[in-house]
Protein backbone atom coordinates (compact mmCIF):
# COMPACT_ATOMS: atom_id res chain seq x y z
CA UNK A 1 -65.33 103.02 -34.70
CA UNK A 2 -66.78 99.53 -35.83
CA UNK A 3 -69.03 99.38 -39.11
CA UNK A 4 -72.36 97.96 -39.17
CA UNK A 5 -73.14 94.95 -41.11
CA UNK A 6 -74.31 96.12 -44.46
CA UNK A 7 -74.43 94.14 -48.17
CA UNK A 8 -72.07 95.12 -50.69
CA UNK A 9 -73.30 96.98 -53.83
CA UNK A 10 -72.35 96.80 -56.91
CA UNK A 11 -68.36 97.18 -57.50
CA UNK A 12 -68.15 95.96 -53.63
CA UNK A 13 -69.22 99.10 -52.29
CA UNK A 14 -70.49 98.66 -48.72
CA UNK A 15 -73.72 100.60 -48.38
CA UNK A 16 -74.75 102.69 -45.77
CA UNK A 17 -78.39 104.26 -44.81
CA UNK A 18 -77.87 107.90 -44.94
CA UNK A 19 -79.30 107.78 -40.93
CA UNK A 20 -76.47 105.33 -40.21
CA UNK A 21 -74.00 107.67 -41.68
CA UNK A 22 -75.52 110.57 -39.35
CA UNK A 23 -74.90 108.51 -36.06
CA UNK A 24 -71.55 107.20 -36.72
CA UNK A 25 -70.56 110.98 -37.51
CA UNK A 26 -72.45 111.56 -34.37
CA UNK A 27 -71.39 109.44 -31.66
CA UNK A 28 -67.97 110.30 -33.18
CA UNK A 29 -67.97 114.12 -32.89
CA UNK A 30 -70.09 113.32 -28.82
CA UNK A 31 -68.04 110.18 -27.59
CA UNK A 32 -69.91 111.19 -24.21
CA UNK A 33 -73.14 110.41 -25.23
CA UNK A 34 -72.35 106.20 -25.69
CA UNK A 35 -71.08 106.97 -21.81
CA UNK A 36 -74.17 108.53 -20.87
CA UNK A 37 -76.60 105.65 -22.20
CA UNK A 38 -74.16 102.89 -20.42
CA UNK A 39 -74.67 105.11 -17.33
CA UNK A 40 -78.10 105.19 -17.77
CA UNK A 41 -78.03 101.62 -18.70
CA UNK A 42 -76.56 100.40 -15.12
CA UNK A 43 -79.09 103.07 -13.36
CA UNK A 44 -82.01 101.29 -14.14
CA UNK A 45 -81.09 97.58 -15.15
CA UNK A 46 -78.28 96.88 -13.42
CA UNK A 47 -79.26 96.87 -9.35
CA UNK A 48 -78.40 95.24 -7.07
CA UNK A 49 -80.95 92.85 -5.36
CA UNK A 50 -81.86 92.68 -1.82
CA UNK A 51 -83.04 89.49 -1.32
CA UNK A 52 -84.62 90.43 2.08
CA UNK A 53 -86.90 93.31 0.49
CA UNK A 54 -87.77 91.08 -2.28
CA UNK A 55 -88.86 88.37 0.40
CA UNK A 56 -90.74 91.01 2.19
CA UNK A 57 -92.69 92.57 -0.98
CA UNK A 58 -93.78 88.79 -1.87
CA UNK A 59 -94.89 88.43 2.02
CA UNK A 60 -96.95 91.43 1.67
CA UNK A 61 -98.57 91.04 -1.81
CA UNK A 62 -102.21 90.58 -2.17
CA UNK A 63 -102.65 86.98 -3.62
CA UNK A 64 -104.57 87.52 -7.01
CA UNK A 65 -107.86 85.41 -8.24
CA UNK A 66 -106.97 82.67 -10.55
CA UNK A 67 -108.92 84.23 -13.47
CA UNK A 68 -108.01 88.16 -12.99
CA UNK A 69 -111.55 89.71 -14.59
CA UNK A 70 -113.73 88.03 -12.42
């Protein structure tokens, strides 16, 4: 598992947040749940695009008033 940027201390100790410490012991005891997020990730971010429906929803969109509180 990679390690974060941090600064180095004093003796060139690297220092670590005691909540960084607590997800890289995390993710390493569940290596499913970085698989899960990725998943998640292409579910909702990474479609495809139809360009036909995306035509059609710009055909059928209300125009809207230059200055929107009028």
């Amino acid at each position: 598992m990679k390690h974060r940027a941090s600064w180095y201390g004093p003796g060139g100790a690297v220092y670590q947040s005691e909540f960084t410490r607590f997800i890289d012991g995390y993710l390493h005891d569940h290596p499913g749940v970085v698989r899960d997020q990725q998943l998640g990730w292409r579910t909702w971010w990474e479609r495809p695009v139809k360009l036909d429906d995306l035509e059609k929803a710009q055909q059928d969109s209300v125009p809207l008033p230059p200055y929107y509180y009028e």
